[in-house]
C-alpha atoms as a PDB file:
ATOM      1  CA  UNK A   1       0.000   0.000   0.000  1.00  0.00           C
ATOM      2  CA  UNK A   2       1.014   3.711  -0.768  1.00  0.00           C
ATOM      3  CA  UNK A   3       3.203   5.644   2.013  1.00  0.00           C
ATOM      4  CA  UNK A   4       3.127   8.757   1.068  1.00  0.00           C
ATOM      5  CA  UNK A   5       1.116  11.340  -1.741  1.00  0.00           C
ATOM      6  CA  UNK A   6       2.527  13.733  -3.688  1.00  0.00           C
ATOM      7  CA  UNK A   7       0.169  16.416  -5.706  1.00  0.00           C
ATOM      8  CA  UNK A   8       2.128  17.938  -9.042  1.00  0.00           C
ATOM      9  CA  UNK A   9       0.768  20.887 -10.261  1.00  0.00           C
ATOM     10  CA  UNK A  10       1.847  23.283 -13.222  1.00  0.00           C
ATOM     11  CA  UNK A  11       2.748  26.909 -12.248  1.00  0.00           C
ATOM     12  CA  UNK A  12       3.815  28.892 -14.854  1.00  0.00           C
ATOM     13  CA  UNK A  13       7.023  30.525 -12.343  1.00  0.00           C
ATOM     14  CA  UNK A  14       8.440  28.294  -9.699  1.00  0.00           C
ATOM     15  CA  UNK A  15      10.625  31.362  -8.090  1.00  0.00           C
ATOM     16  CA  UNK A  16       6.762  33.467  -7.799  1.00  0.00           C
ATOM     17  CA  UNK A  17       4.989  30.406  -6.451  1.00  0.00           C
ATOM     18  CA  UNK A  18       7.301  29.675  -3.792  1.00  0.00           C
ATOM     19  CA  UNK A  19       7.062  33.527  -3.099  1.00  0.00           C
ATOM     20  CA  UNK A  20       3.385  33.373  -2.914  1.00  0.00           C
ATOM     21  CA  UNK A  21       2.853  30.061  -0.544  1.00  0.00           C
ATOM     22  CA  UNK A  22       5.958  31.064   1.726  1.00  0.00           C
ATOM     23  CA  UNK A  23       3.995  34.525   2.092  1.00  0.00           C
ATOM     24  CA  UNK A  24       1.097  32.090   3.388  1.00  0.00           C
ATOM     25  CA  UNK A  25       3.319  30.327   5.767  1.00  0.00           C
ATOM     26  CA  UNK A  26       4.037  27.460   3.999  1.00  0.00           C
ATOM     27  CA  UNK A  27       7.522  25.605   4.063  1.00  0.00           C
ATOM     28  CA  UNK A  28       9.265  23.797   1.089  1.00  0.00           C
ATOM     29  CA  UNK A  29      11.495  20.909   1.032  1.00  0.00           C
ATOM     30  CA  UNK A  30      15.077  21.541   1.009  1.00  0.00           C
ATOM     31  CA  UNK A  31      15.749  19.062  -1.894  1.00  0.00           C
ATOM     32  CA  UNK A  32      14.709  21.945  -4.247  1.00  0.00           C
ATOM     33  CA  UNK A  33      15.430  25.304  -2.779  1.00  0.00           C
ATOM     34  CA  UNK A  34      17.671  26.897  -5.840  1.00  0.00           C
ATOM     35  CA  UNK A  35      15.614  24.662  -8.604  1.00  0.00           C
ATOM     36  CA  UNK A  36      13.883  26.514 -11.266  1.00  0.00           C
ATOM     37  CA  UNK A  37      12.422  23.253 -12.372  1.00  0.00           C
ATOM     38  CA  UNK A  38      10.843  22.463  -9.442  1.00  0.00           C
ATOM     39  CA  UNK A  39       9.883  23.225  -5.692  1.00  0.00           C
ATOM     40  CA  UNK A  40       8.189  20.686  -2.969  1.00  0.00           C
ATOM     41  CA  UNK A  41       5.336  22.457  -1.397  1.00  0.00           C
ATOM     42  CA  UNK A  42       4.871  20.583   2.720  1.00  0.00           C
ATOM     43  CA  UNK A  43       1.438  20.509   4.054  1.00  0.00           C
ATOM     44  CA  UNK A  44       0.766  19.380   7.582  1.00  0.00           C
ATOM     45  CA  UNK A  45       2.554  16.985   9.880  1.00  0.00           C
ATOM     46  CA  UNK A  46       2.340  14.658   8.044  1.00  0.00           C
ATOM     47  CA  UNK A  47       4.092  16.333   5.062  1.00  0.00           C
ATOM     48  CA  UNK A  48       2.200  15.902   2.369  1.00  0.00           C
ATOM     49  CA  UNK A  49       4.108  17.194  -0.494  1.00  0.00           C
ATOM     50  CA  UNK A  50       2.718  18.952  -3.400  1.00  0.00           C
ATOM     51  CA  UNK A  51       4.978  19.492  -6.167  1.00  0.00           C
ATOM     52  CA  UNK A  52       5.182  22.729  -8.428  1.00  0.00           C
ATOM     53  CA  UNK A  53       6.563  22.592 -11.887  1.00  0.00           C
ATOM     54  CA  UNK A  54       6.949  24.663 -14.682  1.00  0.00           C
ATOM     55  CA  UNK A  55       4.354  24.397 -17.107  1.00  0.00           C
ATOM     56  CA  UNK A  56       6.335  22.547 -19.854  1.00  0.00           C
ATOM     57  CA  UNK A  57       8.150  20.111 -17.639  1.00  0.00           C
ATOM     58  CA  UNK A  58       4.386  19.354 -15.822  1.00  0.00           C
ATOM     59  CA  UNK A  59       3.666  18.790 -19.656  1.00  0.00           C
ATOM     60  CA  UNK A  60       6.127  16.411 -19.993  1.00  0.00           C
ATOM     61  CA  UNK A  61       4.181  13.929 -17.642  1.00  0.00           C
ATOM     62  CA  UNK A  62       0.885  14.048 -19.320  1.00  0.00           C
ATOM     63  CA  UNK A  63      -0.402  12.611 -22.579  1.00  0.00           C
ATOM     64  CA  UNK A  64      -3.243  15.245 -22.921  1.00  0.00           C
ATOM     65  CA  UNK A  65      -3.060  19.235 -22.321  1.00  0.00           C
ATOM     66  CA  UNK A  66      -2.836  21.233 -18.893  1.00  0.00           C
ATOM     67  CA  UNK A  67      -6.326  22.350 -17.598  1.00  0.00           C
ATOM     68  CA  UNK A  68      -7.411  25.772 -18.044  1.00  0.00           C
ATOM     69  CA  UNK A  69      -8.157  26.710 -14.691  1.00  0.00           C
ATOM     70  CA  UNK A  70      -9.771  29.956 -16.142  1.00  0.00           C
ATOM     71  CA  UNK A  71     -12.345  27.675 -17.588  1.00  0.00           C
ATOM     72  CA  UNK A  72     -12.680  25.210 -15.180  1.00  0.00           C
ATOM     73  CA  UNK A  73     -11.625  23.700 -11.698  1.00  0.00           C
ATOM     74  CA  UNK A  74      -9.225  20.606 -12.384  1.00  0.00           C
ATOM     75  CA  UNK A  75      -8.686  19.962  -8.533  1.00  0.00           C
ATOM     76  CA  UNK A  76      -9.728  21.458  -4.981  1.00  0.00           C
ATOM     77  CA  UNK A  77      -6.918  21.241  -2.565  1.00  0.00           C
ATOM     78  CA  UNK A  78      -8.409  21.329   1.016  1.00  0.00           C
ATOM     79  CA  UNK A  79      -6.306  22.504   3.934  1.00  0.00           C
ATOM     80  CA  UNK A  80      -7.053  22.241   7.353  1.00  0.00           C
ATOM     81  CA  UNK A  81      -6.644  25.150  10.093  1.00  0.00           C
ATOM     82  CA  UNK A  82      -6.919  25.071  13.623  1.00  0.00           C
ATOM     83  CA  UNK A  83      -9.371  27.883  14.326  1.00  0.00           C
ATOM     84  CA  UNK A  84     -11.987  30.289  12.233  1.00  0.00           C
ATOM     85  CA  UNK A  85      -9.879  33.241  12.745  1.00  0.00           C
ATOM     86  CA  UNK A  86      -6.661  31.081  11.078  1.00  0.00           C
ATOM     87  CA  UNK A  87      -8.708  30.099   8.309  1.00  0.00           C
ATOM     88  CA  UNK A  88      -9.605  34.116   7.657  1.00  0.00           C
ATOM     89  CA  UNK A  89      -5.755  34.786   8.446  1.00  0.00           C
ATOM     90  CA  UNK A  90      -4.833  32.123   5.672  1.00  0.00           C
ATOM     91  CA  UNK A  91      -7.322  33.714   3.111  1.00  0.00           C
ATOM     92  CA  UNK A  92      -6.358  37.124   3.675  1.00  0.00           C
ATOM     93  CA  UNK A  93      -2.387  36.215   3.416  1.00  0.00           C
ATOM     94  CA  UNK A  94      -3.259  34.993  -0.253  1.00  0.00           C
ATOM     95  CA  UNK A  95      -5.196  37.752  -1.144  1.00  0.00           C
ATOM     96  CA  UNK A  96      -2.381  39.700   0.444  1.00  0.00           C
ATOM     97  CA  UNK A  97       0.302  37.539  -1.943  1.00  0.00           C
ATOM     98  CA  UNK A  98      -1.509  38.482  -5.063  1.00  0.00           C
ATOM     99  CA  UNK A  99      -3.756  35.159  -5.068  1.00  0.00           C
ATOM    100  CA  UNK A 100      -7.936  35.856  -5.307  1.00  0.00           C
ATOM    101  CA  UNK A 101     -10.510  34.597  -2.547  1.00  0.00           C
ATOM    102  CA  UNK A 102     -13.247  32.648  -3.762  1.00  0.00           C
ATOM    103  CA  UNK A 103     -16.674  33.529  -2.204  1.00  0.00           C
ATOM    104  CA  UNK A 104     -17.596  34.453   1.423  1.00  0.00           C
ATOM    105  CA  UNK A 105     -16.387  31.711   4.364  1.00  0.00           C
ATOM    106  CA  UNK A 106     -18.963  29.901   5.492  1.00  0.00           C
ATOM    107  CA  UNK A 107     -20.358  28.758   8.812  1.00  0.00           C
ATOM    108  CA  UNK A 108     -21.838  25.587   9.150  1.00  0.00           C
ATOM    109  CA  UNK A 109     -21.863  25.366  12.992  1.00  0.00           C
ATOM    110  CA  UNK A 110     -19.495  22.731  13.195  1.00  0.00           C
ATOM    111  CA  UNK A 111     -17.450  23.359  10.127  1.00  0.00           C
ATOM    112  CA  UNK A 112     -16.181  26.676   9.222  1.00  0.00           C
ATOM    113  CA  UNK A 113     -14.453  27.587   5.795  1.00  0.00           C
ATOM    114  CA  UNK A 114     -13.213  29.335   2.882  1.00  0.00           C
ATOM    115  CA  UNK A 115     -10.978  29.118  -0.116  1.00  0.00           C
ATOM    116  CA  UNK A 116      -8.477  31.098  -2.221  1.00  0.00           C
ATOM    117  CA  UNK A 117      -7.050  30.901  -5.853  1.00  0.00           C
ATOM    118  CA  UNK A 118      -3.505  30.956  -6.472  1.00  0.00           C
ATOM    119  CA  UNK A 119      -1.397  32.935  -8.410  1.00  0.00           C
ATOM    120  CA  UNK A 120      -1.829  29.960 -11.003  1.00  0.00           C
ATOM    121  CA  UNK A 121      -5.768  29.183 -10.997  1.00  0.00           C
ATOM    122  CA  UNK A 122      -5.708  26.411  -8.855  1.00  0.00           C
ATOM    123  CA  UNK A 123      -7.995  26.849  -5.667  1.00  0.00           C
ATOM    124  CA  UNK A 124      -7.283  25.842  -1.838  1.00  0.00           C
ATOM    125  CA  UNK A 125     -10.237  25.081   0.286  1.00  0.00           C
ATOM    126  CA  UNK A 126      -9.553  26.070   3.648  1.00  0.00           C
ATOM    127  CA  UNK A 127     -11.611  24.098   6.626  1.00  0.00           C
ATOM    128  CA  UNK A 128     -11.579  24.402  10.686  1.00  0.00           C
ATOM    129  CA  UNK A 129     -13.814  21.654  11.892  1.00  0.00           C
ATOM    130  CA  UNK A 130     -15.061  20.963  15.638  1.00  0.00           C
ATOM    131  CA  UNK A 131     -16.331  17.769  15.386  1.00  0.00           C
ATOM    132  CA  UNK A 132     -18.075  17.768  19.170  1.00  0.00           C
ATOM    133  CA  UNK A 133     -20.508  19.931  17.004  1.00  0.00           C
ATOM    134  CA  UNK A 134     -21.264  17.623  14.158  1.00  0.00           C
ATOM    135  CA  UNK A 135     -25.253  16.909  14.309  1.00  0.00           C
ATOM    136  CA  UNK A 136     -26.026  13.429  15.251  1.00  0.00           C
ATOM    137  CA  UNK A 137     -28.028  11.617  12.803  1.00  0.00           C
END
């Protein structure tokens, strides 16, 4: 069985990318901190990494073309936070970074969130979830 999960998505600047999601907080792997071609994106403790890659070298492991995501949503990366007022801090850093939020955060009582797209289309849902408040069938 798999160990780990890596996400690859195109960006169309690796150096402006990892400028825009350190901005948010994030951290990268230090395999690829002086590669153009490529940077390793961590999320959470369990390190999930998410790869970014120029366009043409993501195009290079496909058989079919990159999604437009100015036509359509190819994936919807969901983060978690730890509180409501994190997942507002979050959304406001990316606005902040040049990135675009999508909608008004929600409140769902026991599940709180938002979202944000990148400076490359692809959007982040951001979540804080109690789950003492989830209603009992």
């Amino acid at each position: 069985m798999a160990k780990e999960l890596w996400l690859n998505l195109p960006v169309k600047d690796v150096a402006r990318s990892r400028k825009f999601f350190s901005e948010l907080g994030f951290k990268f792997h230090p395999r690829h901190e002086n590669s153009d071609e490529m940077a390793g994106l961590i999320i959470g403790d369990k390190q999930v990494m998410v790869m970014l890659f120029p366009e043409a070298v993501f195009k290079s492991f496909i058989s079919n073309e990159i999604a437009d995501t100015k036509l359509g949503t190819e994936v919807l990366i969901s983060i978690d936070a730890q509180s409501k007022q994190e997942v507002d801090e979050l959304i406001a850093r990316a606005v902040a970074a040049g990135g675009e939020q999508i909608g008004k955060s929600s409140d769902q009582g026991w599940m709180y969130g938002g979202g944000f797209i990148d400076l490359d289309g692809h959007r982040w849902n951001v979540l804080y979830m109690d789950e003492s408040k989830i209603p009992k069938d």
